[in-house]
N, C-alpha and C. Protein backbone atom coordinates (compact mmCIF):
# COMPACT_ATOMS: atom_id res chain seq x y z
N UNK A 1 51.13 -75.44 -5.37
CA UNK A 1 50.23 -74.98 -6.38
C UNK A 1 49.40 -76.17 -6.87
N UNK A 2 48.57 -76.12 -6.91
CA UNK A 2 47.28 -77.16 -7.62
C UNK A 2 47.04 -76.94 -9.01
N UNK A 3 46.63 -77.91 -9.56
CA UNK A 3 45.73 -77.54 -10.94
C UNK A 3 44.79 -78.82 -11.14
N UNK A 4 44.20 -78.37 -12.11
CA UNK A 4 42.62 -79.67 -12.30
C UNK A 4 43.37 -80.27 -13.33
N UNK A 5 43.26 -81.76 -14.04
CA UNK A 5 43.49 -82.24 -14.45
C UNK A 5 41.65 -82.41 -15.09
N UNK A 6 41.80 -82.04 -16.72
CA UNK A 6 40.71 -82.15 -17.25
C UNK A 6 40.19 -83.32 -18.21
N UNK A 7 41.27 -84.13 -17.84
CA UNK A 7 40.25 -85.67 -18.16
C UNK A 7 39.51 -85.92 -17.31
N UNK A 8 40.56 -85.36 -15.96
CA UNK A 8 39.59 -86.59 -14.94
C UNK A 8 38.38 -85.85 -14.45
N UNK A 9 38.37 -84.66 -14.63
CA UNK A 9 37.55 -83.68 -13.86
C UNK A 9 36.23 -83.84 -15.13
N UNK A 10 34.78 -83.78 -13.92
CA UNK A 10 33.26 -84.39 -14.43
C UNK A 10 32.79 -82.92 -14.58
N UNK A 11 33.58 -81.63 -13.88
CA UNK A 11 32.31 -80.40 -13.79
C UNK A 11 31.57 -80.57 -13.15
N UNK A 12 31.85 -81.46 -11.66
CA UNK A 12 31.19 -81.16 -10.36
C UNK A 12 31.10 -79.61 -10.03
N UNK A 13 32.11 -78.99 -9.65
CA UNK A 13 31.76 -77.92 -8.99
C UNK A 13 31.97 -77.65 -7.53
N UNK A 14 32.39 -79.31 -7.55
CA UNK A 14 32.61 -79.24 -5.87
C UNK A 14 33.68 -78.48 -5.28
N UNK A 15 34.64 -78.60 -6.21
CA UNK A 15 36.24 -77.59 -5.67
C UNK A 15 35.73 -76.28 -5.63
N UNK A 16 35.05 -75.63 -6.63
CA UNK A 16 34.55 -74.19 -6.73
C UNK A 16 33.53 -73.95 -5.55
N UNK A 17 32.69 -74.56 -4.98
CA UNK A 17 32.25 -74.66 -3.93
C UNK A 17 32.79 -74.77 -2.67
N UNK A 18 34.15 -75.35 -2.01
CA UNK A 18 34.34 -75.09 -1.10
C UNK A 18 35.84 -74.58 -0.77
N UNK A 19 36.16 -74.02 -2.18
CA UNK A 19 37.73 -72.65 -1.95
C UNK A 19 37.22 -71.59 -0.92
N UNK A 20 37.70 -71.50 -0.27
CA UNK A 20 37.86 -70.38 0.51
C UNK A 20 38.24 -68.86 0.05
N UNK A 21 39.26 -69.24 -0.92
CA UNK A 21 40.00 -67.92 -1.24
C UNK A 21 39.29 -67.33 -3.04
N UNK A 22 38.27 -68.41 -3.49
CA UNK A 22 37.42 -67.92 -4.86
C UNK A 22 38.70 -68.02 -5.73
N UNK A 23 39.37 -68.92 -6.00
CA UNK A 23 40.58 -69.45 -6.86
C UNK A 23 39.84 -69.95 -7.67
N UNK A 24 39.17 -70.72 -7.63
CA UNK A 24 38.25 -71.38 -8.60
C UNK A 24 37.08 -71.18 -9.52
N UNK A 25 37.39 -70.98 -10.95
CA UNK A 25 36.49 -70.38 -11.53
C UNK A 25 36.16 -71.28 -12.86
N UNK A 26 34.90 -71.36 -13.34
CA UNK A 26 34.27 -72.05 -14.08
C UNK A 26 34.22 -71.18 -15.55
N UNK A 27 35.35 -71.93 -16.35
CA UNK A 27 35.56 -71.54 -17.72
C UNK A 27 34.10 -71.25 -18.61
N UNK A 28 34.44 -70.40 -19.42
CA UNK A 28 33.28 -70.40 -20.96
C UNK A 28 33.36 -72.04 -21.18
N UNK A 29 33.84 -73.18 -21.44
CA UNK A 29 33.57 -74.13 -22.08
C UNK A 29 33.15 -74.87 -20.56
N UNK A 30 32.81 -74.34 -19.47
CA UNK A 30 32.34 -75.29 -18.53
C UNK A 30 33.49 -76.42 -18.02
N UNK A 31 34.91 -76.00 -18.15
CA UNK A 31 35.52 -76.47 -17.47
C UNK A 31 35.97 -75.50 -16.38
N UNK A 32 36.73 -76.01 -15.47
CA UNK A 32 37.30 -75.43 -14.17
C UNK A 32 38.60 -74.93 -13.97
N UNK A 33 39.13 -73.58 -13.98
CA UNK A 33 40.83 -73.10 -13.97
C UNK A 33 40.70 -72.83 -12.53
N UNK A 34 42.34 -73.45 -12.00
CA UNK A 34 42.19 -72.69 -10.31
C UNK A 34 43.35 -71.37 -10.77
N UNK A 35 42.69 -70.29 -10.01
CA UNK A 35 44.11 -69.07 -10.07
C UNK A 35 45.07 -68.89 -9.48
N UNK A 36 46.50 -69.27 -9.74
CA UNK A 36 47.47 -69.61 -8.65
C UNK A 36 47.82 -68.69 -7.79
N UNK A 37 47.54 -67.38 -8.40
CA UNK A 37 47.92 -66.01 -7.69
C UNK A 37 46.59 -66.04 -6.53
N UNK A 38 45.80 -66.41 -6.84
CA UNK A 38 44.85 -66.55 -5.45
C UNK A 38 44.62 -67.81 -4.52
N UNK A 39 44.72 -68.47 -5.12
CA UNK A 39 45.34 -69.79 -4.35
C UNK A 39 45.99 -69.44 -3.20
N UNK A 40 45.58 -69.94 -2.10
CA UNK A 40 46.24 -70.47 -0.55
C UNK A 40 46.57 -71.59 -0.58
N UNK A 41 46.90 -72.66 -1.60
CA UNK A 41 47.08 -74.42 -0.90
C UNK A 41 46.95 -74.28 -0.23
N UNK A 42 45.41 -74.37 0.22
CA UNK A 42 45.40 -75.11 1.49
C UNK A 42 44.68 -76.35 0.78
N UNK A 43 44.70 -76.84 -0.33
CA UNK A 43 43.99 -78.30 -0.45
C UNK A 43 42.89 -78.66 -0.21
N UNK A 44 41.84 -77.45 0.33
CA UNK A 44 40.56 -78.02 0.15
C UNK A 44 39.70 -78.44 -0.82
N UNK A 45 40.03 -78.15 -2.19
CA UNK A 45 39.84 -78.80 -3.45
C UNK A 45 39.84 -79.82 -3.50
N UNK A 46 41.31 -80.22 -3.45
CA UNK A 46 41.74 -81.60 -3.46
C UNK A 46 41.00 -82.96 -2.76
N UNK A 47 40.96 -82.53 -1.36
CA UNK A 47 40.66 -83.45 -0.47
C UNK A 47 38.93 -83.21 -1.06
N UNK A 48 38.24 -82.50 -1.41
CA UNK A 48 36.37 -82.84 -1.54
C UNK A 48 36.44 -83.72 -3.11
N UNK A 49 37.68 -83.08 -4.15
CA UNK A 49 37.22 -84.04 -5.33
C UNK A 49 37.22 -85.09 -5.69
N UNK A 50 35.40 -85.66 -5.94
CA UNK A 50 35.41 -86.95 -5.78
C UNK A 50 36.08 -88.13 -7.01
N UNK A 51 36.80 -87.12 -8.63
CA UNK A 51 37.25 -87.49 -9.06
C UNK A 51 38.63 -87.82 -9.03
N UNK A 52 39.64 -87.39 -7.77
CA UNK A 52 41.11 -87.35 -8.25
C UNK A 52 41.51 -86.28 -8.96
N UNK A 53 40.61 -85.51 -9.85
CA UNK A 53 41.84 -84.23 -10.44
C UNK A 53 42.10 -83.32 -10.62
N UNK A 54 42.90 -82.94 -9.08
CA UNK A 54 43.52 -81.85 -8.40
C UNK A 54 44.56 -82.63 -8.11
N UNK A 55 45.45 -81.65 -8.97
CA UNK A 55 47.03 -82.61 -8.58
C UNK A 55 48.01 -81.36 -8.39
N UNK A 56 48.72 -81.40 -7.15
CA UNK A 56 49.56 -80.71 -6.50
C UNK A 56 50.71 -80.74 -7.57
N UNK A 57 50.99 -79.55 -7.92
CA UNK A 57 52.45 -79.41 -8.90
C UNK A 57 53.64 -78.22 -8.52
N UNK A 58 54.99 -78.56 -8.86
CA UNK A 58 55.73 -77.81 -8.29
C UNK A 58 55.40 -76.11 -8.85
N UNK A 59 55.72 -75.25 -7.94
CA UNK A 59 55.29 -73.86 -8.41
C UNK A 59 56.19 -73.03 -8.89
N UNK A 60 56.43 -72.44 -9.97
CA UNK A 60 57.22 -71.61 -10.15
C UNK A 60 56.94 -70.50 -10.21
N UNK A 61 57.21 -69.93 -9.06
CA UNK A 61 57.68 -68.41 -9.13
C UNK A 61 57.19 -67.56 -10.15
N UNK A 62 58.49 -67.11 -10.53
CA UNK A 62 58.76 -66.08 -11.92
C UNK A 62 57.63 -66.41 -12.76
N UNK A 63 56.93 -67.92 -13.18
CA UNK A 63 55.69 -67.98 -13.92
C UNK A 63 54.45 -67.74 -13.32
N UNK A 64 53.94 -67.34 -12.51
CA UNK A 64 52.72 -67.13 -11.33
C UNK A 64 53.25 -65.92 -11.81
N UNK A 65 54.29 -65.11 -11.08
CA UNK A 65 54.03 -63.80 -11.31
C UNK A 65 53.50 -63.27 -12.83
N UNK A 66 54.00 -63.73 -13.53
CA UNK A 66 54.08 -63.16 -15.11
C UNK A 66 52.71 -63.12 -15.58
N UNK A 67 52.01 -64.38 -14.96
CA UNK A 67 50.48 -64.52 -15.42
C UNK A 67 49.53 -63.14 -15.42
């Protein structure tokens, strides 16, 4: 599971630009939430952001579902 880390993240846009699966969506305050329930990790976020923050975190289950 991924998530943005919103210090480090500028509001490129670049992760939202090249998800595959449209996980990535651009908040009312112009920051960036990825949706874990649509999420594929496959890390293409990760690897284009030119800031560092997309940081891989352990996933839990039972909390993904509940969302």
């Amino acid at each position: 599971m991924f998530v943005i880390n919103q210090e480090l993240c500028s509001q490129c846009g670049e992760c939202q630009d090249i998800c595959p699966c449209g996980a990535i969506e651009q908040q009312s305050d112009d920051s960036f939430k990825i949706d874990a329930q649509m999420c594929s990790d496959c890390a293409a976020c990760q690897s284009v952001c030119p800031f560092e923050a997309i940081e891989e975190v352990e996933s839990d289950d039972s909390e993904e579902k509940s969302e």
